[in-house]
N, C-alpha and C. Protein backbone atom coordinates (compact mmCIF):
# COMPACT_ATOMS: atom_id res chain seq x y z
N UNK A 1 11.39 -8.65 -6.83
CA UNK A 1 12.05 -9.20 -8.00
C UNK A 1 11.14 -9.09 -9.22
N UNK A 2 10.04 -9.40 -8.78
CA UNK A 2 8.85 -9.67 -10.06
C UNK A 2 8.81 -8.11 -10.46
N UNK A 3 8.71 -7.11 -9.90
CA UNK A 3 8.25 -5.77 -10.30
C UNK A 3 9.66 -4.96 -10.73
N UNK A 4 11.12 -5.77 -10.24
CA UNK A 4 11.87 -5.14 -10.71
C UNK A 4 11.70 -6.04 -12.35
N UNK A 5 11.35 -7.15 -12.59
CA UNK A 5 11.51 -7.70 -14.15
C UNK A 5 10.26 -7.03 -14.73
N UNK A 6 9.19 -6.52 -14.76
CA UNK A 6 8.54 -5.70 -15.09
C UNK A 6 8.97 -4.48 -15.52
N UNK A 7 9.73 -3.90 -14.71
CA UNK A 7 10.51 -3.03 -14.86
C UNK A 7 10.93 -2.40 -15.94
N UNK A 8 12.46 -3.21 -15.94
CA UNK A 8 12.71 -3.77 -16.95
C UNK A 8 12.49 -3.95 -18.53
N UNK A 9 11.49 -4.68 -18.03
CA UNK A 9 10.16 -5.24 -19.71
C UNK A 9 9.87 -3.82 -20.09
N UNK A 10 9.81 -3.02 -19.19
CA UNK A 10 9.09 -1.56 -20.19
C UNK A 10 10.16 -0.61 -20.35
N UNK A 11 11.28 -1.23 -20.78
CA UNK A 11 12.10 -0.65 -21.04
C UNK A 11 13.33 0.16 -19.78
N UNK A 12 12.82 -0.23 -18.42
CA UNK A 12 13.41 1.04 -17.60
C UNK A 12 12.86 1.56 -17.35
N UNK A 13 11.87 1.77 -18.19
CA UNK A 13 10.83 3.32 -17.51
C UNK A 13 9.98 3.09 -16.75
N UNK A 14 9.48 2.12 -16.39
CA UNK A 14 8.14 1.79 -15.53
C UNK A 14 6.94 2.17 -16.51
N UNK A 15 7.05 2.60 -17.64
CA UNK A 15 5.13 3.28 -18.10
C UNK A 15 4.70 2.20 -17.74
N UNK A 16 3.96 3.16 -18.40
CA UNK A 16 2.74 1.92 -17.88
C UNK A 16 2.29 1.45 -16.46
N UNK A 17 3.23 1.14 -15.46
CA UNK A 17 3.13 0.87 -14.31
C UNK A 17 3.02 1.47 -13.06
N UNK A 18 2.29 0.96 -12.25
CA UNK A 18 1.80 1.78 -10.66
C UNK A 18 1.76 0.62 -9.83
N UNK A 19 2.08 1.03 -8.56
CA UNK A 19 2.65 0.38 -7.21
C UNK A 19 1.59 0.60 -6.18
N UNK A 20 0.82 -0.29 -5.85
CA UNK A 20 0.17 0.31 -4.65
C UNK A 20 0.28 -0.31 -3.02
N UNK A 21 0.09 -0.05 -2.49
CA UNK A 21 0.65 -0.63 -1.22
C UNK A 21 -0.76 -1.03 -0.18
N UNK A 22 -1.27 -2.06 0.27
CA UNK A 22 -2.22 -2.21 0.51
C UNK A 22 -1.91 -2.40 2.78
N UNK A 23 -2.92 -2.10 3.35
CA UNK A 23 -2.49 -2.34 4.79
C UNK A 23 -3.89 -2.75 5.10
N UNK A 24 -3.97 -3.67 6.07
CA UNK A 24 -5.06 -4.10 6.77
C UNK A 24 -5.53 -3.41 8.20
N UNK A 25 -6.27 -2.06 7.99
CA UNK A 25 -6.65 -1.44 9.26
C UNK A 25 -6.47 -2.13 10.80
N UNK A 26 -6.06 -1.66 11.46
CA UNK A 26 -6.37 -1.95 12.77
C UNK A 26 -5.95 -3.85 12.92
N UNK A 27 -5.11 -3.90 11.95
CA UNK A 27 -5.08 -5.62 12.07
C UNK A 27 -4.68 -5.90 13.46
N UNK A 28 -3.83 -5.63 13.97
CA UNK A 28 -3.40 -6.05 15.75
C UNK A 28 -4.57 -6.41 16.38
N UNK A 29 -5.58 -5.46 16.49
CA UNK A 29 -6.51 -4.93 17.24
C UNK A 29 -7.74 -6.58 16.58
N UNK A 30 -7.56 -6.77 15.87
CA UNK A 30 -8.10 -7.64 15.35
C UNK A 30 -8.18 -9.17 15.79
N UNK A 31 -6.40 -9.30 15.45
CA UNK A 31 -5.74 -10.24 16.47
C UNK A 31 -5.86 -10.62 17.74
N UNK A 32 -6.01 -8.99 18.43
CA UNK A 32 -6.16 -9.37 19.69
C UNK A 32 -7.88 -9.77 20.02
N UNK A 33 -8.74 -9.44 19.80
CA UNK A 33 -10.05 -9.95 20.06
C UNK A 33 -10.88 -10.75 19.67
N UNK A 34 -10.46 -11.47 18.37
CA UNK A 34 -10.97 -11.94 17.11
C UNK A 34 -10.27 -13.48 17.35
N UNK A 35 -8.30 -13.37 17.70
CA UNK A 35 -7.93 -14.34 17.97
C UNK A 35 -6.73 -14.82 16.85
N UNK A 36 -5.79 -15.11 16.54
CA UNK A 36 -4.83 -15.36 15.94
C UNK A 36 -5.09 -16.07 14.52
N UNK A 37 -5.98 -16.85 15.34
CA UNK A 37 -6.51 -18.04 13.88
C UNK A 37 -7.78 -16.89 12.83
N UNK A 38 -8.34 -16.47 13.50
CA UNK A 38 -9.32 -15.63 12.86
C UNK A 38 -8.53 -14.32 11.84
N UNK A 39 -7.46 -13.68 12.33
CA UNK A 39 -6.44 -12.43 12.07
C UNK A 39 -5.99 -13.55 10.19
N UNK A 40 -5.43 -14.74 10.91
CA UNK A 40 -5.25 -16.06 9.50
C UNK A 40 -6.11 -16.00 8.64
N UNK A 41 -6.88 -16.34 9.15
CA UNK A 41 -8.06 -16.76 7.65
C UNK A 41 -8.69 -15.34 7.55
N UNK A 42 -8.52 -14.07 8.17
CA UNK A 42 -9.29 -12.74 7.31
C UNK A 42 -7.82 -12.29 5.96
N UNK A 43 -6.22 -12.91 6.53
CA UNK A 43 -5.34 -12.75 5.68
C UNK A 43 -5.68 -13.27 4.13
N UNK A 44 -6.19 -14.72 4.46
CA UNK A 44 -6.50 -15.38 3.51
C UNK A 44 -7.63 -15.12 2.52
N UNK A 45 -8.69 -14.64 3.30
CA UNK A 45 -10.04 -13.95 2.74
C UNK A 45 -9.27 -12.70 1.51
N UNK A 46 -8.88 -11.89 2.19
CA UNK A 46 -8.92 -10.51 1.80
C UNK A 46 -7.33 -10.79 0.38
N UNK A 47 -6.77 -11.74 0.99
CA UNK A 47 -5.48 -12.18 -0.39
C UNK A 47 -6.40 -12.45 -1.64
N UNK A 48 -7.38 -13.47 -1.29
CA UNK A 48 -8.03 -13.52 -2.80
C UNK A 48 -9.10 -12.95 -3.20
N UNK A 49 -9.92 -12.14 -2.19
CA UNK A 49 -10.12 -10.99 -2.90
C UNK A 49 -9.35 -9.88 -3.36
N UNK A 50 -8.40 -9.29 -3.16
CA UNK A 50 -7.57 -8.82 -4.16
C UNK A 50 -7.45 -9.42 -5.46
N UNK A 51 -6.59 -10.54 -5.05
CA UNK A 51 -6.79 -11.43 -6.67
C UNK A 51 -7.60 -11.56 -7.84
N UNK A 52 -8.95 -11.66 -7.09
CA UNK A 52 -10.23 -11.39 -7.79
C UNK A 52 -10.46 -10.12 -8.42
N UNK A 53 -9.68 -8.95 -7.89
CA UNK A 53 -10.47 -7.80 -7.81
C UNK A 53 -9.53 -7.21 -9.15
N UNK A 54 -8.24 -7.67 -9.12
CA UNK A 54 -7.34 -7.26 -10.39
C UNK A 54 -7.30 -7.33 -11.48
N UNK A 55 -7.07 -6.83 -12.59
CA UNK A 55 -6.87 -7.05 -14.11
C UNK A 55 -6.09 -8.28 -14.72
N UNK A 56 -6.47 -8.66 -15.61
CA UNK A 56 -5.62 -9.80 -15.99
C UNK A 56 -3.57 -8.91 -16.26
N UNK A 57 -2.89 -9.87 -15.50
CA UNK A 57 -1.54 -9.04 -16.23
C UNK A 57 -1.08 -8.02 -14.61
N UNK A 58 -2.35 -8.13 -13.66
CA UNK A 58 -1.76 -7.48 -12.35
C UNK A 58 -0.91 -8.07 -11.24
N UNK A 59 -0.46 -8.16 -10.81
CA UNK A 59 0.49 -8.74 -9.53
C UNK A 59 -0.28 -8.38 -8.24
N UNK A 60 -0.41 -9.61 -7.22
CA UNK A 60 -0.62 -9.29 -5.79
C UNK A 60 0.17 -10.08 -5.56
N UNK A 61 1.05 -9.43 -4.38
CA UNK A 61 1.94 -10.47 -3.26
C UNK A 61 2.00 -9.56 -2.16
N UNK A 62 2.07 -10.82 -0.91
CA UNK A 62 1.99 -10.10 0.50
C UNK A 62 3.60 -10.02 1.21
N UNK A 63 3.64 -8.87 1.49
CA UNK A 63 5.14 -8.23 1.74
C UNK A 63 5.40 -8.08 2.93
N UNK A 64 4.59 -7.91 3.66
CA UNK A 64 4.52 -8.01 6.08
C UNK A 64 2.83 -8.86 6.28
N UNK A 65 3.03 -9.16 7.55
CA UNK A 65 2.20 -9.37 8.62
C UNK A 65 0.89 -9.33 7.69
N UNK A 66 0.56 -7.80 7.43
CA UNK A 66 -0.97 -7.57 7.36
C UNK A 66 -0.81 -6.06 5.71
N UNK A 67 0.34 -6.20 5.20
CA UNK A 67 0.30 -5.49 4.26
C UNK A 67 0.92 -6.28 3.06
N UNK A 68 0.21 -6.11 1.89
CA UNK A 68 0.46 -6.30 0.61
C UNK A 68 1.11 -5.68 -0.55
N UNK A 69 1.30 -5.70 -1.84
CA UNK A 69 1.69 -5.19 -2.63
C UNK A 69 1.08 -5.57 -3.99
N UNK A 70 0.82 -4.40 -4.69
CA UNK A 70 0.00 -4.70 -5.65
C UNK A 70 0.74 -3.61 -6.98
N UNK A 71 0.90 -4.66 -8.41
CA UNK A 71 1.33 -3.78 -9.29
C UNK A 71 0.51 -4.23 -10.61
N UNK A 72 0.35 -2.96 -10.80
CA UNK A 72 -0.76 -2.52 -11.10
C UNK A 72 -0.30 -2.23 -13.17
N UNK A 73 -0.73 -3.27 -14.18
CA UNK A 73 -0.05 -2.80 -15.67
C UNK A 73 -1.17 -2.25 -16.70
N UNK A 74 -0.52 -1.44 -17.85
CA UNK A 74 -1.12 -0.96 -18.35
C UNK A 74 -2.06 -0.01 -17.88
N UNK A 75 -1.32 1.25 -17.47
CA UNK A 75 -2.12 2.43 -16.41
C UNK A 75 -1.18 3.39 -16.94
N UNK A 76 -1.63 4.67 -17.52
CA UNK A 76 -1.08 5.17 -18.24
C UNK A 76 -1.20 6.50 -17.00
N UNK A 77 -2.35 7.37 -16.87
CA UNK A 77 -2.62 8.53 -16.34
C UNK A 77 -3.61 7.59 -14.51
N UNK A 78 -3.25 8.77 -13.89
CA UNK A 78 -3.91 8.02 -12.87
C UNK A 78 -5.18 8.09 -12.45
N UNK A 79 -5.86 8.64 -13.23
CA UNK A 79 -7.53 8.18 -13.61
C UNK A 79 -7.11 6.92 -13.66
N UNK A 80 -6.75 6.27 -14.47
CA UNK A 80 -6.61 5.00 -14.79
C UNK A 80 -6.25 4.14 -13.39
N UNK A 81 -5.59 4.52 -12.26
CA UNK A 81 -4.77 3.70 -11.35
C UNK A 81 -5.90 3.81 -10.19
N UNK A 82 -6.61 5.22 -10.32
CA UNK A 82 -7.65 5.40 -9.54
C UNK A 82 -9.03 4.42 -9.79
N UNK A 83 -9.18 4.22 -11.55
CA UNK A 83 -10.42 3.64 -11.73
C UNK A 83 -10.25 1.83 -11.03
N UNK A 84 -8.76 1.64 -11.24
CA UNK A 84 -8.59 0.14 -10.50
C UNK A 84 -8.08 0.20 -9.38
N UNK A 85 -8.02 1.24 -8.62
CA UNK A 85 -8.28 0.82 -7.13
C UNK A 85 -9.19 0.99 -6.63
N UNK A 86 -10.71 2.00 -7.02
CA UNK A 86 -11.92 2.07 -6.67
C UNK A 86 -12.73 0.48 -6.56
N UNK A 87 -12.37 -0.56 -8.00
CA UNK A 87 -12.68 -1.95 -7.55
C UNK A 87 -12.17 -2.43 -6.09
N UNK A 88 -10.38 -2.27 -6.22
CA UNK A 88 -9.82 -3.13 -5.29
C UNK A 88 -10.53 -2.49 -4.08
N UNK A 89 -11.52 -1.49 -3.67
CA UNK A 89 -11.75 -0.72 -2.34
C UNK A 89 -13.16 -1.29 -1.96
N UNK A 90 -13.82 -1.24 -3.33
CA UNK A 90 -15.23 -1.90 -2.77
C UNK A 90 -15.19 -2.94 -2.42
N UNK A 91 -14.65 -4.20 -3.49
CA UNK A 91 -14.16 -5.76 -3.35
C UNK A 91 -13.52 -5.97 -1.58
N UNK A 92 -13.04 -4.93 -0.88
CA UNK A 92 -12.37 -5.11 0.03
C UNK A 92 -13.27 -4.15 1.47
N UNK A 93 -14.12 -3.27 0.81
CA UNK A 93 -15.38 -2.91 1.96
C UNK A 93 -16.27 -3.87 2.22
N UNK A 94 -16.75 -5.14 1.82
CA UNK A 94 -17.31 -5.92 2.56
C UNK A 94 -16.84 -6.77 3.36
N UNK A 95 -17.91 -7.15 4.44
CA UNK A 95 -17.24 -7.96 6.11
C UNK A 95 -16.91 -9.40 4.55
N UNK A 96 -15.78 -9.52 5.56
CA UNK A 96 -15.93 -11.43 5.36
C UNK A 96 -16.07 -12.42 6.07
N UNK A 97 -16.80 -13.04 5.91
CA UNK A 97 -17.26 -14.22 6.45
C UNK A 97 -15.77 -15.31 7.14
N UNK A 98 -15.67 -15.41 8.17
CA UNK A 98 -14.73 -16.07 8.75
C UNK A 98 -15.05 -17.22 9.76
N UNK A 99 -15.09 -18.59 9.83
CA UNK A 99 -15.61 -19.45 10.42
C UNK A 99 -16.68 -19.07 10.79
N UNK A 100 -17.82 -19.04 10.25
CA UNK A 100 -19.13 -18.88 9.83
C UNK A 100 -19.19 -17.50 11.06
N UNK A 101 -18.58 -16.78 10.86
CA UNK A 101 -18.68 -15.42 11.80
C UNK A 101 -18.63 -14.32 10.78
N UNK A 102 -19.25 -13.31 11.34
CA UNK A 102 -18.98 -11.99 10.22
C UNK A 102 -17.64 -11.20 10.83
N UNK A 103 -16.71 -10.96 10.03
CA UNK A 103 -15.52 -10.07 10.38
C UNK A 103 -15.53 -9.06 9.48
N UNK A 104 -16.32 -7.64 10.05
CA UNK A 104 -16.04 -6.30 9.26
C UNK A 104 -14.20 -5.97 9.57
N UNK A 105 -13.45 -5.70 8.23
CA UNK A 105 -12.35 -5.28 8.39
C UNK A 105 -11.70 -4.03 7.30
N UNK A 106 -11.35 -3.34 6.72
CA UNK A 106 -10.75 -2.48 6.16
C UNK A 106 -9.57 -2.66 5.67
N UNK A 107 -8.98 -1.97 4.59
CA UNK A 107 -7.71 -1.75 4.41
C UNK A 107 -6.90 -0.08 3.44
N UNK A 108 -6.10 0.23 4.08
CA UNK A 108 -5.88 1.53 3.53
C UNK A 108 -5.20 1.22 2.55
N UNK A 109 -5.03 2.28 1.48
CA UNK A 109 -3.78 2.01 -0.06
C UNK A 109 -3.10 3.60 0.03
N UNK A 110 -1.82 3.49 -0.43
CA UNK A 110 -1.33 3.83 -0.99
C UNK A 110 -0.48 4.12 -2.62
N UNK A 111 -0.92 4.65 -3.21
CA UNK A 111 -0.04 4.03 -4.76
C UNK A 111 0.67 5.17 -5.10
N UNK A 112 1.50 4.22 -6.16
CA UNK A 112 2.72 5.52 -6.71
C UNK A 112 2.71 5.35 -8.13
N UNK A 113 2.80 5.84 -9.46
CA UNK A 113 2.69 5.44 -10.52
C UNK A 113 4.27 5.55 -10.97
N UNK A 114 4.82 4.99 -11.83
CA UNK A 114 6.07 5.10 -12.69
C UNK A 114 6.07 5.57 -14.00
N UNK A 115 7.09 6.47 -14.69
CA UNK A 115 8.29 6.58 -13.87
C UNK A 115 8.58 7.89 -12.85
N UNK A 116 7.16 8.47 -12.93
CA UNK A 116 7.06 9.45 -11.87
C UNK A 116 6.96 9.52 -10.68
N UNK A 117 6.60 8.69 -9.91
CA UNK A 117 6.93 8.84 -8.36
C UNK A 117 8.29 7.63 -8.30
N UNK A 118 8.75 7.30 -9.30
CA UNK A 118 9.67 6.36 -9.27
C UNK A 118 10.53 5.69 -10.21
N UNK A 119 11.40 5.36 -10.37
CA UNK A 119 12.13 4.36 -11.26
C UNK A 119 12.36 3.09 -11.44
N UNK A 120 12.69 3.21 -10.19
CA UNK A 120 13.12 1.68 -9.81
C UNK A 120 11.96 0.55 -8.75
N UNK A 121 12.48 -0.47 -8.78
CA UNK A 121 11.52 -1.08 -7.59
C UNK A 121 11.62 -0.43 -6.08
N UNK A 122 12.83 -0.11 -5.36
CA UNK A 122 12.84 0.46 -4.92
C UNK A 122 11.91 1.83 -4.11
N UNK A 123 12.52 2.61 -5.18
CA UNK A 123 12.03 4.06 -5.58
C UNK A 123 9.81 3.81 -5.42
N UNK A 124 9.79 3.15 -6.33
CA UNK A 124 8.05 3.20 -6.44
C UNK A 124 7.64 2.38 -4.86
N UNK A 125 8.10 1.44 -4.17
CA UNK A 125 7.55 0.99 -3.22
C UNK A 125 7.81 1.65 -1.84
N UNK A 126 8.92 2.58 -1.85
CA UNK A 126 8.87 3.83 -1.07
C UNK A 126 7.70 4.86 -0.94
N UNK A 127 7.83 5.04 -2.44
CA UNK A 127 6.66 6.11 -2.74
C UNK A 127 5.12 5.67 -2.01
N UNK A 128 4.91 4.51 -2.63
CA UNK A 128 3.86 3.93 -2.32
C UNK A 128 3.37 3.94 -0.86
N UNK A 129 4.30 3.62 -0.04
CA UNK A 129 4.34 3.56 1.57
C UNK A 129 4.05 4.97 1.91
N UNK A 130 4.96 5.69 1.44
CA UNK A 130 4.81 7.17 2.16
C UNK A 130 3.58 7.74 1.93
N UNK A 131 2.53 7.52 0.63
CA UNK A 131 1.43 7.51 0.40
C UNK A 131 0.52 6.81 1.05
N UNK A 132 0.59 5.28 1.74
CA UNK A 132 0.12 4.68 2.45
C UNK A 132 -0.16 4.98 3.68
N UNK A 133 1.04 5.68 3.94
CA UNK A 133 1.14 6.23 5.69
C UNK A 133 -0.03 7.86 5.81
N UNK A 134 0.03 8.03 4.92
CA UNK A 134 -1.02 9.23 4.74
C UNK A 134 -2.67 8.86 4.60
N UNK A 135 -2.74 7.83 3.76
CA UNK A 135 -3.86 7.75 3.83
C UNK A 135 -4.34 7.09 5.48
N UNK A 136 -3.27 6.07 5.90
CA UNK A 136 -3.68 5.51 7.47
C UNK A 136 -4.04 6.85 8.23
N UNK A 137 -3.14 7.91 7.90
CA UNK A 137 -3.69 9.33 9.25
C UNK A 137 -4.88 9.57 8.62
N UNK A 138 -5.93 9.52 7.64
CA UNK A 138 -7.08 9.89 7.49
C UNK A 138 -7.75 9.13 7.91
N UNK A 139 -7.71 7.78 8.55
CA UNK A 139 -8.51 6.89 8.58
C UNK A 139 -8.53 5.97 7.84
N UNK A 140 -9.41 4.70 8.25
CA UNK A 140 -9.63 3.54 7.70
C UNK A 140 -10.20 3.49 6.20
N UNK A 141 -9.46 2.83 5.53
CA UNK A 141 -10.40 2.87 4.20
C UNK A 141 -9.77 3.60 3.18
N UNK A 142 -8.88 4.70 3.59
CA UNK A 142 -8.94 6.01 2.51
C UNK A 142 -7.68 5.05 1.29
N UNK A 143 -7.85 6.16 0.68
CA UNK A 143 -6.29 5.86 -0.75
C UNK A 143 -5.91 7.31 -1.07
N UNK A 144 -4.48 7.42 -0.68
CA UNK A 144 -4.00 8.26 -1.21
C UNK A 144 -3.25 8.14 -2.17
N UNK A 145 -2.87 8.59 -3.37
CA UNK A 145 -1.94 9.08 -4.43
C UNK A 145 -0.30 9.57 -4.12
N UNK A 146 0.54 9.12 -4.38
CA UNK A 146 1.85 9.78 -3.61
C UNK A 146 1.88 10.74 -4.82
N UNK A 147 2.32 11.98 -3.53
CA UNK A 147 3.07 13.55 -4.20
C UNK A 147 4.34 13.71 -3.69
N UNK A 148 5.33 14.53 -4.71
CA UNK A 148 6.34 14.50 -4.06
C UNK A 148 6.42 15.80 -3.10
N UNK A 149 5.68 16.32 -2.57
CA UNK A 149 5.42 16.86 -1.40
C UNK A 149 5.86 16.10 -0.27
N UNK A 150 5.21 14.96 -0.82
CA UNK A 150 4.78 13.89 1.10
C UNK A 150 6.27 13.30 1.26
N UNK A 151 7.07 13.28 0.21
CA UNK A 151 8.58 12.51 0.34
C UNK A 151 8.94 14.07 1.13
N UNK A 152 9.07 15.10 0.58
CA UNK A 152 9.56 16.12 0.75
C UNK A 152 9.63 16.59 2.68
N UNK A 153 7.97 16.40 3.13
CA UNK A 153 7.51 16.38 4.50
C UNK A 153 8.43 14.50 5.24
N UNK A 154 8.63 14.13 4.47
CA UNK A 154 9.49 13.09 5.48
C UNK A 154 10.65 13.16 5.94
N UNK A 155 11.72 13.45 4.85
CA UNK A 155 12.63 14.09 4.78
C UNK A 155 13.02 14.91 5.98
N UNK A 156 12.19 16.43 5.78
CA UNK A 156 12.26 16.88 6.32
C UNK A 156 11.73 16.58 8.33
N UNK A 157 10.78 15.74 8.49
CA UNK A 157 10.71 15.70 9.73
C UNK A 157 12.09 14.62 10.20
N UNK A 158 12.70 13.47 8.90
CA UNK A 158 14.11 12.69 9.72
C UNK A 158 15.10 14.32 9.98
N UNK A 159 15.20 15.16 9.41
CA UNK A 159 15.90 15.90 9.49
C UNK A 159 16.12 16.49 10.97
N UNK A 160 15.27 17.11 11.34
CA UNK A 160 14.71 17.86 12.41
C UNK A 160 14.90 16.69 13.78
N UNK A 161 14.96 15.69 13.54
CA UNK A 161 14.58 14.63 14.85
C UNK A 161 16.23 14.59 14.62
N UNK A 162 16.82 14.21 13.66
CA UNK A 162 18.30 14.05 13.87
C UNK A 162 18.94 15.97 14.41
N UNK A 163 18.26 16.87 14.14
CA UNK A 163 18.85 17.78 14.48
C UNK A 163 18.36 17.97 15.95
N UNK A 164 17.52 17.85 16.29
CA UNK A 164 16.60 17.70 18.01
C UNK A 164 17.72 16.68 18.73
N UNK A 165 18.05 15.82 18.25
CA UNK A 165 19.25 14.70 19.04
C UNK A 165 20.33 15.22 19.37
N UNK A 166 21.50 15.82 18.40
CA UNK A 166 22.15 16.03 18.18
C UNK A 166 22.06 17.72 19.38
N UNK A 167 21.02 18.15 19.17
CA UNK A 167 20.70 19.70 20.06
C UNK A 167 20.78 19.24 21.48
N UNK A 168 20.24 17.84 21.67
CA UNK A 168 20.24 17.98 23.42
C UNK A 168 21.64 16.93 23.71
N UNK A 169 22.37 16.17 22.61
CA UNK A 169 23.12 15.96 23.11
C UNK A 169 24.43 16.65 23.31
N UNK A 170 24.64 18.10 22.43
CA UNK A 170 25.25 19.10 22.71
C UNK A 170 24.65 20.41 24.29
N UNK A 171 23.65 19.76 24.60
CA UNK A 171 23.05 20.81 25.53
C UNK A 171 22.48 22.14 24.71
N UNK A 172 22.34 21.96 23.61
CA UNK A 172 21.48 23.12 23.28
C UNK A 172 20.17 23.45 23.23
């Protein structure tokens, strides 16, 4: 809602604005050895460091389990979207301290800028994900940029899985 009234505010167009999509590496894995309550308070850790880590005028809110959303104003070219997620990456490479325990943890990004990878709220938090999901196959930590390549490669693999279904349930 908040990023569609943003929206909005810039007329429709999104300038200005970028979407990034934040995930907490390996969070399960976390959960499971670390312990439920611990998986809690690294949520809580790593929420306000984000907070900390943003521009005055930025948005963080948490959208699943162990992933966030972050929108990102006044970002014109994405040098610019890059120079403020290089903070949000360091701010978020150190362990945090969790009931006086050290918890090293990670988180991957994805971002999409407007009104080019997007229009709408919608549209940019798609983008963002599909960028997100790319940087997770490189590993922990990374940030990728969405291209419309990577929509293009999704697309195309729902395509192929609905045509693979459809092949063996005809017997072909």
């Amino acid at each position: 809602a908040e990023l569609t009234r943003r929206l909005d505010l810039s007329g429709g167009t999104g300038e200005g604005l970028a979407v990034c999509s934040v995930d907490v590496d390996d969070f399960k894995a976390i959960n499971d050895t670390a312990g439920h309550a611990t998986g809690d308070a690294l949520l809580v850790a790593l929420s306000a460091r984000l907070s900390k880590s943003v521009r005055d005028g930025d948005l963080v809110t948490r959208i699943g389990a162990d992933e966030f959303a972050l929108v990102l104003t006044n970002v014109g070219e994405p040098a610019e979207v890059d120079d403020a997620l290089m903070v949000i990456r360091a701010a978020l490479a150190a362990p945090f301290e969790i009931d006086g325990a050290t918890q090293p943890a990670s988180a991957s990004l994805g971002s999409a800028i407007a009104p080019r990878d997007g229009a709408t709220a919608e549209a940019l938090l798609t983008s963002a994900d599909i960028a997100l999901n790319k940087a997770k196959a490189l590993g922990r930590g990374h940030h990728v940029a969405f291209e419309p390549a990577f929509r293009e490669a999704v697309q195309t693999r729902v395509r192929t899985s609905a045509d693979v279904v459809t092949a063996i349930e005809k017997g072909e």
